[in-house]
C-alpha atoms as a PDB file:
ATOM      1  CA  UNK A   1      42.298 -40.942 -25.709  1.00  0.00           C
ATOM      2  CA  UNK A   2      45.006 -42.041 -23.384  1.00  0.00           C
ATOM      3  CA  UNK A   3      42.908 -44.788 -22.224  1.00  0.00           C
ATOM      4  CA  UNK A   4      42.078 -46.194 -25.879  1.00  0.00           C
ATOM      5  CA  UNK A   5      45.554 -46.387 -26.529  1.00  0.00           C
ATOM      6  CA  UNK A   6      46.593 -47.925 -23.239  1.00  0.00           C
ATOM      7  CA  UNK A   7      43.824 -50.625 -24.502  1.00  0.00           C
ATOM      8  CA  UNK A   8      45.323 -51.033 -27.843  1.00  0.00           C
ATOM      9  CA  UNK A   9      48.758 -51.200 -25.985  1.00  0.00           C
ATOM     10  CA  UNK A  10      48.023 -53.881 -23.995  1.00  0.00           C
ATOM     11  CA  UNK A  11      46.117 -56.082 -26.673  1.00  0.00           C
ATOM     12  CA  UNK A  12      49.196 -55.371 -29.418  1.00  0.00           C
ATOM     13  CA  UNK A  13      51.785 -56.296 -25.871  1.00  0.00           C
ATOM     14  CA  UNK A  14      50.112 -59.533 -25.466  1.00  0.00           C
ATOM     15  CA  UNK A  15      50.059 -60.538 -29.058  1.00  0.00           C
ATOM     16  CA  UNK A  16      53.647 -59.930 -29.408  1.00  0.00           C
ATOM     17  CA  UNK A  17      54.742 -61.194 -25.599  1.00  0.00           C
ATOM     18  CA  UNK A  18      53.656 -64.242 -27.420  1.00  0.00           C
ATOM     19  CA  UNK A  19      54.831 -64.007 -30.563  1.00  0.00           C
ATOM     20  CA  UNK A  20      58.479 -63.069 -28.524  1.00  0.00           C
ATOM     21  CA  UNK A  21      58.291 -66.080 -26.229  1.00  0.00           C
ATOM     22  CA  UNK A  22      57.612 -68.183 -29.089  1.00  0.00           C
ATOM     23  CA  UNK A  23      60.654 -66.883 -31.070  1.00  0.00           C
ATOM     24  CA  UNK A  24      62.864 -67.262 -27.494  1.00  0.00           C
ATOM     25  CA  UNK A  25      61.764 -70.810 -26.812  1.00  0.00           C
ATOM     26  CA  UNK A  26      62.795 -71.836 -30.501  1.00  0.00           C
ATOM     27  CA  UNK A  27      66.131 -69.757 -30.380  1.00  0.00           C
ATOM     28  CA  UNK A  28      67.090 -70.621 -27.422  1.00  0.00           C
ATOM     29  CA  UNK A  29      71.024 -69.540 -27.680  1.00  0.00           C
ATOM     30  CA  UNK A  30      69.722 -65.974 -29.070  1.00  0.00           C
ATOM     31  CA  UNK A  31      66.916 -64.960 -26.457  1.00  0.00           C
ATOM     32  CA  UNK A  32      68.812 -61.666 -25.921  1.00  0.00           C
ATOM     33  CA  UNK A  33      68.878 -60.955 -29.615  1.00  0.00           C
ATOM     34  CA  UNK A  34      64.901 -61.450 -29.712  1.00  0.00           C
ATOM     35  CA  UNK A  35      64.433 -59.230 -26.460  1.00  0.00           C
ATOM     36  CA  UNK A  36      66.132 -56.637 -28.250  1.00  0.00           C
ATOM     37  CA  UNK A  37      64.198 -56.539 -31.553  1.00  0.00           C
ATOM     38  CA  UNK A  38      60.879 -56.842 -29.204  1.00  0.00           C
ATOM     39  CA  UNK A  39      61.969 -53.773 -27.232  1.00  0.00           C
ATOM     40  CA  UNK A  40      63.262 -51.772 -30.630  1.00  0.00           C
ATOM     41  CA  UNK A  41      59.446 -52.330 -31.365  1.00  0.00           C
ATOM     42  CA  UNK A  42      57.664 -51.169 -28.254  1.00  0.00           C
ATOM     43  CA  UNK A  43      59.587 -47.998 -28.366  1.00  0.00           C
ATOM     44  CA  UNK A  44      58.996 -47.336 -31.630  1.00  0.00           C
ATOM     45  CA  UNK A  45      54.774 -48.302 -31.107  1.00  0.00           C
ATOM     46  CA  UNK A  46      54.787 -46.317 -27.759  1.00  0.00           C
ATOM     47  CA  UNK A  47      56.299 -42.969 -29.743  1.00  0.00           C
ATOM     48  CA  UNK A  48      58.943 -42.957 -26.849  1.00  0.00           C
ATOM     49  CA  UNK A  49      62.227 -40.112 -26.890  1.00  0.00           C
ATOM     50  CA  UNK A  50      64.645 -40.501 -24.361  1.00  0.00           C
ATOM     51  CA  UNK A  51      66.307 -37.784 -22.645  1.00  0.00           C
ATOM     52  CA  UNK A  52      69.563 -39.268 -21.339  1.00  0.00           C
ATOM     53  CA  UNK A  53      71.893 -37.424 -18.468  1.00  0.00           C
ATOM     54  CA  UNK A  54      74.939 -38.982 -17.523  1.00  0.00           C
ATOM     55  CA  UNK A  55      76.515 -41.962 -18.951  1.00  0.00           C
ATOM     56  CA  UNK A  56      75.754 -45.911 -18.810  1.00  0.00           C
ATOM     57  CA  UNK A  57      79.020 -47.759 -17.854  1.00  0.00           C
ATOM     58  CA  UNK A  58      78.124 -51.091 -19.090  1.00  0.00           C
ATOM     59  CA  UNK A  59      81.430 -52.645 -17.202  1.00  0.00           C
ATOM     60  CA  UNK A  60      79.229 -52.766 -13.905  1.00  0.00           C
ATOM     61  CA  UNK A  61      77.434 -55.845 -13.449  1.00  0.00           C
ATOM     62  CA  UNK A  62      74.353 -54.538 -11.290  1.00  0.00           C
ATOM     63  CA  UNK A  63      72.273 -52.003 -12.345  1.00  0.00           C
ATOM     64  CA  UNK A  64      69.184 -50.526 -10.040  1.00  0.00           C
ATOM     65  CA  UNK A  65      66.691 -48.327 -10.908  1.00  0.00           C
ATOM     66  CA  UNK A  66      63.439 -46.722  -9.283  1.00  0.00           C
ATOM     67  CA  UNK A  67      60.482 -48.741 -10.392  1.00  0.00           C
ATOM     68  CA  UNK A  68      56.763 -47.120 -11.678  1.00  0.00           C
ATOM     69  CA  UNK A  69      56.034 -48.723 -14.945  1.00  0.00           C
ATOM     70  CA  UNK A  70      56.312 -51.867 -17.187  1.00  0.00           C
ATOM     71  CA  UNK A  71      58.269 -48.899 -19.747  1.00  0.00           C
ATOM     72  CA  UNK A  72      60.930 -48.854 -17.306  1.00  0.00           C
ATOM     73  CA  UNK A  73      61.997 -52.275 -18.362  1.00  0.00           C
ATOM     74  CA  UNK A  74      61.727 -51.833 -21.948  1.00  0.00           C
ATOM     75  CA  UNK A  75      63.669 -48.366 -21.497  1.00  0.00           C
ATOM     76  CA  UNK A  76      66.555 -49.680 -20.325  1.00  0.00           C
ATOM     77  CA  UNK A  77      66.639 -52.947 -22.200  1.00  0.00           C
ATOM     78  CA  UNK A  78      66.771 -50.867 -25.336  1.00  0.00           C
ATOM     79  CA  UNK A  79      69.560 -48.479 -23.922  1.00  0.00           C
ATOM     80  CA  UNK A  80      71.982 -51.383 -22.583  1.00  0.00           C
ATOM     81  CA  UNK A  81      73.509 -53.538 -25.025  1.00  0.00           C
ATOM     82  CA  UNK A  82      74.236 -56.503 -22.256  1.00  0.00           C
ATOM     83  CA  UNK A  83      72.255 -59.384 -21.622  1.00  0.00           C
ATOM     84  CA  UNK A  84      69.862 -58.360 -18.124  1.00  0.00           C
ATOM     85  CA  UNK A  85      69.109 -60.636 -15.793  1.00  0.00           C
ATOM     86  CA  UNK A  86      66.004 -58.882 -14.672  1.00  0.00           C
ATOM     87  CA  UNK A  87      65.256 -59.924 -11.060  1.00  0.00           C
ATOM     88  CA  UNK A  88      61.188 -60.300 -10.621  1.00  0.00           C
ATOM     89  CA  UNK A  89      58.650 -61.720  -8.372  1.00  0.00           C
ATOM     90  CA  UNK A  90      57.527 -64.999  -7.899  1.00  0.00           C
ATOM     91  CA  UNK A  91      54.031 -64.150  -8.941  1.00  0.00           C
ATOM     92  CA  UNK A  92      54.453 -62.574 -12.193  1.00  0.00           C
ATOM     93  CA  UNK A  93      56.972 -65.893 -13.537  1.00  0.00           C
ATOM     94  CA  UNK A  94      53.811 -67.949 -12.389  1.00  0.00           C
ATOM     95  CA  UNK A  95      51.722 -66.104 -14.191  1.00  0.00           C
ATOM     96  CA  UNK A  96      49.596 -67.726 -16.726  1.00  0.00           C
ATOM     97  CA  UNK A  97      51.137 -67.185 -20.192  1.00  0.00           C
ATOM     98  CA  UNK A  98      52.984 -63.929 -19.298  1.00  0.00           C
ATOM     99  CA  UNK A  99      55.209 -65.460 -16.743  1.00  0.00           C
ATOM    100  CA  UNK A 100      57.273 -67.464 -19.914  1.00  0.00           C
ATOM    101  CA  UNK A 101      58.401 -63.848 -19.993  1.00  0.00           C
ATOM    102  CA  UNK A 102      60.443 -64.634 -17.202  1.00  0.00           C
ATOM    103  CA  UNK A 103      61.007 -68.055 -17.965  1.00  0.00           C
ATOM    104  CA  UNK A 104      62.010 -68.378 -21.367  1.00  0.00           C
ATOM    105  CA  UNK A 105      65.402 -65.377 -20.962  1.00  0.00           C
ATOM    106  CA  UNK A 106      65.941 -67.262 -17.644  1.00  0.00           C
ATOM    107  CA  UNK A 107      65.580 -64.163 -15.872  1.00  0.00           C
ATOM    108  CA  UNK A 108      65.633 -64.607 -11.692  1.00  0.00           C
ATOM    109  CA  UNK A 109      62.596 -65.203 -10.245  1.00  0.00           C
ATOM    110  CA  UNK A 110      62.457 -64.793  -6.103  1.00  0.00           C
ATOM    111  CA  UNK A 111      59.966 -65.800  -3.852  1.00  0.00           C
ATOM    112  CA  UNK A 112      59.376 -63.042  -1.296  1.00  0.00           C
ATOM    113  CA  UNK A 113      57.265 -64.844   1.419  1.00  0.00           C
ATOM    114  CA  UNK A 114      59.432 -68.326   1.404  1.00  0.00           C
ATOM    115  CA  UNK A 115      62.592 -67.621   3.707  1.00  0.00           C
ATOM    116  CA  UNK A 116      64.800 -69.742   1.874  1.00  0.00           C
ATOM    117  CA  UNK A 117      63.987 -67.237  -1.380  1.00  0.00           C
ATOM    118  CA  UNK A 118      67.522 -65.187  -0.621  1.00  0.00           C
ATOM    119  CA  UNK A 119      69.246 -68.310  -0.529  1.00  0.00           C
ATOM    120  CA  UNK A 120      67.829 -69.055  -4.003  1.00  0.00           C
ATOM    121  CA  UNK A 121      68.436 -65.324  -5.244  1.00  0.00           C
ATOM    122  CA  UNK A 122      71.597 -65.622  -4.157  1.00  0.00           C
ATOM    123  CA  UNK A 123      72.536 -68.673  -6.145  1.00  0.00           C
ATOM    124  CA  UNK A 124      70.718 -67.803  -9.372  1.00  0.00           C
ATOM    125  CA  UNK A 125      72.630 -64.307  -9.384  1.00  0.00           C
ATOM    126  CA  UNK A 126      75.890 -65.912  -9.639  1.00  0.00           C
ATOM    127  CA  UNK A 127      74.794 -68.128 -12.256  1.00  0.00           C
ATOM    128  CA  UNK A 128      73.705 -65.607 -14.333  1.00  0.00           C
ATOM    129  CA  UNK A 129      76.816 -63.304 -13.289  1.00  0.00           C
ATOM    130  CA  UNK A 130      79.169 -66.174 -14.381  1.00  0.00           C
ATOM    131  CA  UNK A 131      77.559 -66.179 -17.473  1.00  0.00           C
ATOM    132  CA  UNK A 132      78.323 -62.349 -17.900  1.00  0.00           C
ATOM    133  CA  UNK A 133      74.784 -61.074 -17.647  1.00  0.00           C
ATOM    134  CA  UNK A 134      74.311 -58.090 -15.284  1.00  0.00           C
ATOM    135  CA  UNK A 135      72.299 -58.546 -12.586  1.00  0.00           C
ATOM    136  CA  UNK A 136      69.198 -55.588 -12.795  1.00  0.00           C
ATOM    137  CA  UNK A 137      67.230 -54.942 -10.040  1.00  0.00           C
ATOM    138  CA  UNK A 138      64.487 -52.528  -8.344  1.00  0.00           C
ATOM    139  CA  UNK A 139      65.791 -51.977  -5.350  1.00  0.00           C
ATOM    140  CA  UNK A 140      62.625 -50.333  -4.098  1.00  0.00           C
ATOM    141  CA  UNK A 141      60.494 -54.076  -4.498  1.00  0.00           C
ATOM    142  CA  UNK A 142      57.532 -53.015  -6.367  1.00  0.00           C
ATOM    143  CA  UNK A 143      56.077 -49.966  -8.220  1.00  0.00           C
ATOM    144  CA  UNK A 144      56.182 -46.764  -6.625  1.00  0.00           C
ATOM    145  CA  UNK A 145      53.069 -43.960  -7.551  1.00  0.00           C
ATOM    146  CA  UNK A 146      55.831 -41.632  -9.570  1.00  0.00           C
ATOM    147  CA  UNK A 147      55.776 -39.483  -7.356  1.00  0.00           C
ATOM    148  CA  UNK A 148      58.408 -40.039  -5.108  1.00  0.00           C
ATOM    149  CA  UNK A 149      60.668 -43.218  -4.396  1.00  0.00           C
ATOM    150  CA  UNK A 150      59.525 -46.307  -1.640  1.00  0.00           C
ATOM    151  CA  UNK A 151      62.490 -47.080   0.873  1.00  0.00           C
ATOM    152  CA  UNK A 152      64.715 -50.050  -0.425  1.00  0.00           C
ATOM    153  CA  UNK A 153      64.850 -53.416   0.475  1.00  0.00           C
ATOM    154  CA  UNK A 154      68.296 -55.078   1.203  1.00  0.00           C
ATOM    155  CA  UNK A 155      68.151 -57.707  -1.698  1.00  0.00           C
ATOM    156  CA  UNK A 156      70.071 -55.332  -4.441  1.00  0.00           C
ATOM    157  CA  UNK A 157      72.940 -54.716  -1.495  1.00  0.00           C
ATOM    158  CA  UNK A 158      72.732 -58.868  -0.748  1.00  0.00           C
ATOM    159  CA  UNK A 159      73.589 -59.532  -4.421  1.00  0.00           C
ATOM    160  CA  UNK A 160      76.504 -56.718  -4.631  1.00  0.00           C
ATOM    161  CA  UNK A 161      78.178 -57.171  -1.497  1.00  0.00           C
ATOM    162  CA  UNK A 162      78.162 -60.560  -1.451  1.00  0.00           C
ATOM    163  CA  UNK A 163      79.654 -60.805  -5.052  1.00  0.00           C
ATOM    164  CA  UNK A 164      81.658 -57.484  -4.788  1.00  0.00           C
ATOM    165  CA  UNK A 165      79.922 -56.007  -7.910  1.00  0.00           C
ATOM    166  CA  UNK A 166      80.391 -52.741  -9.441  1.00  0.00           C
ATOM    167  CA  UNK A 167      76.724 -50.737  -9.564  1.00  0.00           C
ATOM    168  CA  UNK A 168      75.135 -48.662 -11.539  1.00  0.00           C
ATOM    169  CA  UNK A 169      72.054 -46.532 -10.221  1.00  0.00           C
ATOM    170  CA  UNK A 170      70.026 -45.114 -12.695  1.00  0.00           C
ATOM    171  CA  UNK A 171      66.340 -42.599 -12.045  1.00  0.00           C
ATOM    172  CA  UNK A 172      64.146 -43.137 -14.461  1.00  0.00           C
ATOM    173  CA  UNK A 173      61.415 -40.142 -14.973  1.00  0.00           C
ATOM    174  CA  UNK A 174      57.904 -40.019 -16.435  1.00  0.00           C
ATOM    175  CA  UNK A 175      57.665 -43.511 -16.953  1.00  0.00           C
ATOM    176  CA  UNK A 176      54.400 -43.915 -15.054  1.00  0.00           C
ATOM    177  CA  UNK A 177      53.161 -41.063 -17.075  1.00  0.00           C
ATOM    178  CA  UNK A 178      53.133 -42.356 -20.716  1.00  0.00           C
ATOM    179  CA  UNK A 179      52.549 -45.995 -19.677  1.00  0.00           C
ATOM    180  CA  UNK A 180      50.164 -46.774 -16.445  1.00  0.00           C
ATOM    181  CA  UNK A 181      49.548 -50.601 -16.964  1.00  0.00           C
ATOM    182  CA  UNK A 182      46.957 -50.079 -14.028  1.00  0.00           C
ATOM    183  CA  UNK A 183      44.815 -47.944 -14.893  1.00  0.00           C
ATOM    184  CA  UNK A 184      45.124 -48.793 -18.795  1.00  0.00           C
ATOM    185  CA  UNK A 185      46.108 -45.420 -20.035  1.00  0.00           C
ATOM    186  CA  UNK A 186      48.931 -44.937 -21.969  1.00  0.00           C
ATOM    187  CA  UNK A 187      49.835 -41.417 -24.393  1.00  0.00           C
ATOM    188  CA  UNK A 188      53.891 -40.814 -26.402  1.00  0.00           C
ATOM    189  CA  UNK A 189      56.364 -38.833 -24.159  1.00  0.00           C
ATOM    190  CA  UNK A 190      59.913 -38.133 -23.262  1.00  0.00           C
ATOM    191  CA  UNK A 191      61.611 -40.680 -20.974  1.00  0.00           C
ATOM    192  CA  UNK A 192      64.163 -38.989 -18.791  1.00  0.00           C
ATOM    193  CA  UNK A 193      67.051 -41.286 -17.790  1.00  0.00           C
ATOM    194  CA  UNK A 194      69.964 -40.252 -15.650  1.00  0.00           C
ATOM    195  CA  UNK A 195      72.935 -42.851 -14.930  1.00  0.00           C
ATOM    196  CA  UNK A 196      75.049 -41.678 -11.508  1.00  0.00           C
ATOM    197  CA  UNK A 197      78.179 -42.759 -11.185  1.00  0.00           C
ATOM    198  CA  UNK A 198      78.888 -46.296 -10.700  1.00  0.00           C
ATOM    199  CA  UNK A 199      79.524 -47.383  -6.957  1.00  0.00           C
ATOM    200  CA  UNK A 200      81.719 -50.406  -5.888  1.00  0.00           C
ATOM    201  CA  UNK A 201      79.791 -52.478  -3.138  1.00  0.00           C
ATOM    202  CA  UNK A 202      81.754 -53.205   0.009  1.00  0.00           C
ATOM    203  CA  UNK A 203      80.489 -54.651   2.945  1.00  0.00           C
ATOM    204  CA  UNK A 204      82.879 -52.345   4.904  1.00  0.00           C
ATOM    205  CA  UNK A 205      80.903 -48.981   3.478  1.00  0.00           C
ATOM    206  CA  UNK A 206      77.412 -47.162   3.633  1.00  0.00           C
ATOM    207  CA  UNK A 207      77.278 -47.790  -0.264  1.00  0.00           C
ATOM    208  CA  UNK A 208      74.061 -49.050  -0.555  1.00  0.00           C
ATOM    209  CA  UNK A 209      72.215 -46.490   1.884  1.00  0.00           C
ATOM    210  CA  UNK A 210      73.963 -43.677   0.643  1.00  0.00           C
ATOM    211  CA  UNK A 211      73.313 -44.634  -3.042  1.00  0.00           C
ATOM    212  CA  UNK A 212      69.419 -44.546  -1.979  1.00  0.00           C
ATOM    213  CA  UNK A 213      69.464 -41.114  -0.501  1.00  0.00           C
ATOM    214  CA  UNK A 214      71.540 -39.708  -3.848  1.00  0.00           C
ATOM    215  CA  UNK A 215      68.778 -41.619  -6.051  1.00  0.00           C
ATOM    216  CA  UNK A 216      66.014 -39.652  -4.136  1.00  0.00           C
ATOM    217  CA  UNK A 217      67.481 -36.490  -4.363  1.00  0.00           C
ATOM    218  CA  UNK A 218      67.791 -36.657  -8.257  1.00  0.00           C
ATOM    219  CA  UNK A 219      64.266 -38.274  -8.563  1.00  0.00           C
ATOM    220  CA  UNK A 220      62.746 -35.634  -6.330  1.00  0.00           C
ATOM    221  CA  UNK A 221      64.370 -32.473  -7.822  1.00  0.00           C
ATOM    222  CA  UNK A 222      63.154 -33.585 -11.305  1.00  0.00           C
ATOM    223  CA  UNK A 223      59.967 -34.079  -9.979  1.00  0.00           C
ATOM    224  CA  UNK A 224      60.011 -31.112  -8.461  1.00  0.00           C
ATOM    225  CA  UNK A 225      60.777 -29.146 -12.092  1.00  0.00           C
ATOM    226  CA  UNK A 226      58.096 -31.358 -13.814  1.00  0.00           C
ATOM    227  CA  UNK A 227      55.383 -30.241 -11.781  1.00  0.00           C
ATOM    228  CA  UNK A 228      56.233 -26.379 -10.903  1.00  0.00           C
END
């Protein structure tokens, strides 16, 4: 059953990615008001209840968040009422059709393997932070297995130090569970989200490796109730 409906998931997602870039490309001063609507509706679709621990402080402009599923995305797109600036790979904004995803919202895309890509990371972050759209990043790089967090790479703490930015980490749980875009399966859950307090970046501090080991702890302990 769960891999019927991760079928029918991903043939209704591609009819309305299209349907949403569409609507973006002809709106383009209101792309943030047509992610939102598109996100209202995967939530609903998906049968998706949120758990929520903690509280969003939407006066930070980074957020970072463990990574295991495309849901984690639309999660916290429907929970923050600011304009993201999602920071993704290189490959998925040159992906065939899917990549206007990335295109159309001007979200960052960063090339991983080119060595001037933090230069250019660096420069589109402050464009879209002087615009007043948060920067939101997995700090981890790519998916993890939802079992336990990957180590972090030193983008997120580029971005934040660099532009002395006020951070938000967030664990998302049971993501990977109710949406696995790899192996097509996808079944209606509860979405745990917990927001830790926000962290000031400082070049002078331990911020960013200390927020890392806090983010672990919380994702492991609740992993460690889900599966006992």
């Amino acid at each position: 059953m769960a891999r019927i409906r991760g079928i029918i998931l991903f043939i209704q997602f591609s009819i309305t990615v299209a349907i949403t870039v569409m609507f973006m490309y002809i709106f383009r001063n209101h792309t943030h008001k047509v992610i939102k609507v598109w996100m209202k509706f995967q939530m609903y679709v998906l049968g998706i209840k949120l758990e929520i621990e903690g509280k969003l402080d939407e006066s930070c402009d980074m957020v970072i968040m463990n990574h295991q599923s495309l849901l984690d995305i639309i999660v916290i797109e429907y929970i923050h009422s600011r304009d993201l600036a999602w920071v993704a790979k290189k490959e998925i904004a040159d992906l065939f059709f899917f990549g206007h995803i990335i295109k159309a919202p001007r979200m960052i895309s960063v090339d991983r393997e080119n060595k001037a890509g933090i230069i250019h990371l660096l420069k589109e972050a402050k464009d879209r932070l002087d615009k007043g759209r948060p920067i939101a990043m997995f700090p981890e790089g790519t998916r993890s297995d939802g079992t336990k967090m990957s180590s972090f790479k030193p983008g997120a703490k580029m971005i934040a130090n660099k532009y002395n930015l006020k951070v938000q980490p967030i664990i998302l749980f049971n993501t990977r569970n109710i949406v696995d875009s790899k192996s097509l399966k996808a079944t209606p859950g509860i979405v745990k989200v917990t927001f830790l307090e926000p962290v000031q970046a400082s070049k002078d501090s331990t911020w960013f490796e200390d927020t890392e080991i806090k983010m672990k702890e919380v994702f492991s302990k609740e992993y460690k109730s889900y599966v006992s």
